[in-house]
Protein backbone atom coordinates (compact mmCIF):
# COMPACT_ATOMS: atom_id res chain seq x y z
CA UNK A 1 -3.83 19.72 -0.91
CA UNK A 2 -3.17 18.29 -4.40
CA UNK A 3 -1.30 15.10 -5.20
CA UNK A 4 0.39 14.71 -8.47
CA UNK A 5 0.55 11.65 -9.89
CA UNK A 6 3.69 10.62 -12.21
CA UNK A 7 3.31 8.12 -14.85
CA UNK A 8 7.11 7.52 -15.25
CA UNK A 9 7.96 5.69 -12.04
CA UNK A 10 4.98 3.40 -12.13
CA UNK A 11 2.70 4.08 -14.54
CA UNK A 12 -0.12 5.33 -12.16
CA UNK A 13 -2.14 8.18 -13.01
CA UNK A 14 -4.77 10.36 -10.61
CA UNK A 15 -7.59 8.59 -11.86
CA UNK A 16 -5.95 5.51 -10.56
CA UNK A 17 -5.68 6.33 -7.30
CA UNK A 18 -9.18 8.23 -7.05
CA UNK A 19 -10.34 4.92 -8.02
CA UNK A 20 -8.07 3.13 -5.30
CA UNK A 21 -9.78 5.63 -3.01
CA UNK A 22 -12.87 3.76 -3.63
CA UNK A 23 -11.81 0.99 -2.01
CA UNK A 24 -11.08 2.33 1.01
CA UNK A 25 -14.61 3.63 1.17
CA UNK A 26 -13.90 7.15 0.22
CA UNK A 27 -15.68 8.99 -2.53
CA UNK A 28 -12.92 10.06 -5.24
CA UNK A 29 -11.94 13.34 -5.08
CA UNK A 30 -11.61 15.76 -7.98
CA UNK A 31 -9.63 15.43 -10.44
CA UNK A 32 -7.24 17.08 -12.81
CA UNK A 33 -8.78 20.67 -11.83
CA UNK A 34 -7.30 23.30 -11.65
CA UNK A 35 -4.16 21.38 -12.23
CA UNK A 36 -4.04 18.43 -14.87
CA UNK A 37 -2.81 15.13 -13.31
CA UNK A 38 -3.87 15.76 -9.99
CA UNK A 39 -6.13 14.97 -6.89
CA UNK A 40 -7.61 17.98 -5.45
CA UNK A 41 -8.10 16.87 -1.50
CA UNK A 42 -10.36 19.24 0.75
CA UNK A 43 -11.69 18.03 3.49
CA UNK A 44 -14.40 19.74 5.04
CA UNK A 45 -14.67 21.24 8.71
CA UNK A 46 -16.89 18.75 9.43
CA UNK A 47 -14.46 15.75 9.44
CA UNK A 48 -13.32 14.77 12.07
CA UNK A 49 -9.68 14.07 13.02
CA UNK A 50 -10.51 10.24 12.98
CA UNK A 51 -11.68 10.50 9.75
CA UNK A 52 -9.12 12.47 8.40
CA UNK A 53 -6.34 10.40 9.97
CA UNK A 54 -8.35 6.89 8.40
CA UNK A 55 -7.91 9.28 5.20
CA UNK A 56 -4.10 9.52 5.19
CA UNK A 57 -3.78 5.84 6.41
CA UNK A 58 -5.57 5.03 3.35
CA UNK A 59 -2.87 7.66 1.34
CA UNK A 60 -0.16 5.55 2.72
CA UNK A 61 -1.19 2.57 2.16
CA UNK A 62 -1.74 3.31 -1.93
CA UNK A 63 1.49 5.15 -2.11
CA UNK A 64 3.24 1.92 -0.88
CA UNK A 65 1.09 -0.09 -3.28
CA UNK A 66 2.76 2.40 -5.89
CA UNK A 67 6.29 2.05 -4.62
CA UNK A 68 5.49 -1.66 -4.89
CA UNK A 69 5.30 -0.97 -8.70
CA UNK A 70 7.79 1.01 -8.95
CA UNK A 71 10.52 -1.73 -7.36
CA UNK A 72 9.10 -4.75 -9.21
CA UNK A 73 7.22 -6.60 -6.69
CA UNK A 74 3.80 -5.13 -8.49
CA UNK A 75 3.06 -5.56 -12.39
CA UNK A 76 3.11 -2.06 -13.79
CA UNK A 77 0.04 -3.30 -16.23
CA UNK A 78 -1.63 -5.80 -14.00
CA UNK A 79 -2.27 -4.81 -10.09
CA UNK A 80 -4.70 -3.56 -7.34
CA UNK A 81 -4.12 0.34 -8.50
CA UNK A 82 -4.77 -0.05 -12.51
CA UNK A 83 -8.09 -2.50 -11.79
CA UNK A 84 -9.48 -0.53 -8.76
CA UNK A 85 -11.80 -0.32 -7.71
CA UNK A 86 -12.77 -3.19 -7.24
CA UNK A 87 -16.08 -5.17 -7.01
CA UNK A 88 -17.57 -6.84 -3.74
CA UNK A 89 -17.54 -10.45 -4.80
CA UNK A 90 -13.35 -9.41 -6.15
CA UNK A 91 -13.28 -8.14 -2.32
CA UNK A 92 -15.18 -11.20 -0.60
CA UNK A 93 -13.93 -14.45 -2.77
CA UNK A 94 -17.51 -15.01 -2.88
CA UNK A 95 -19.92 -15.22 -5.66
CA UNK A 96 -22.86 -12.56 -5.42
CA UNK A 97 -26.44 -13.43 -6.10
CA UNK A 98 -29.77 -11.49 -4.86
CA UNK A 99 -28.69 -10.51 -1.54
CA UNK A 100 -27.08 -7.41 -0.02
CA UNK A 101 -23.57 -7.69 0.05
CA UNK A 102 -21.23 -5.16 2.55
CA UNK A 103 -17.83 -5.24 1.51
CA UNK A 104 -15.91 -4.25 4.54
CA UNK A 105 -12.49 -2.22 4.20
CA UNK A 106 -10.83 -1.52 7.25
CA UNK A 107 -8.05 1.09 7.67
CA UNK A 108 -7.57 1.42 11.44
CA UNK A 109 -10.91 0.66 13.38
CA UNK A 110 -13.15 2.07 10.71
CA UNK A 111 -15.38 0.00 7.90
CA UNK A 112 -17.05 1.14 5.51
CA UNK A 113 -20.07 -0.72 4.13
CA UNK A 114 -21.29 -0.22 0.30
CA UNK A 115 -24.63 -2.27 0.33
CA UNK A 116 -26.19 -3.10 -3.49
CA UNK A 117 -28.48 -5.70 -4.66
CA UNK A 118 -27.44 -7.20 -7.64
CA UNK A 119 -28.94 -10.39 -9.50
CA UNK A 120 -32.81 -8.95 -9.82
């Protein structure tokens, strides 16, 4: 599956979502190969349907973000898509010191935890 990205409604280009992606605890996918602009998706056989529906939830969520944009109730400079993705004290409101901090992001009844230590 590829998704092209247009920069005319909203100013959003594939890296911006693969970023978005990110915060939705998936790894970005490829990009701009072997079409320029785009998001190559391929799952493998070993996801399962859960995952790939959490996937699409995730798609649908950052395609509204974008339509949010593109009718004015988003920035088109300044907004979750263009500063993704983001880091875990943006995430958690809270400041980050020496511990391990799991920012959760829940799309249906799946988190995803990204653990780092940070301040040593």
């Amino acid at each position: 599956m590829y998704v092209l990205c247009s920069q005319d409604s909203a100013g959003i280009e594939a890296e911006d979502v693969a970023k978005r992606l990110i915060d939705y605890g998936f790894h970005a996918p490829t990009m701009s190969w072997p079409v320029p602009g785009t998001l190559m998706i391929e799952p493998t056989e070993s996801e399962s349907k859960d995952e790939l529906d959490r996937f699409i939830d995730a798609m649908i969520s950052i395609r509204q973000e974008i339509r949010d944009i593109e009718q004015g109730r988003a920035d088109k400079e300044n907004n979750v898509l263009k500063h993704a993705p983001h880091a875990p004290d943006v995430v958690s409101g809270e400041t980050v010191t020496h511990v391990c901090v799991c920012v959760c992001v829940c799309v249906r009844s799946r988190a995803w935890d990204a653990c780092s230590i940070q301040g040593e």
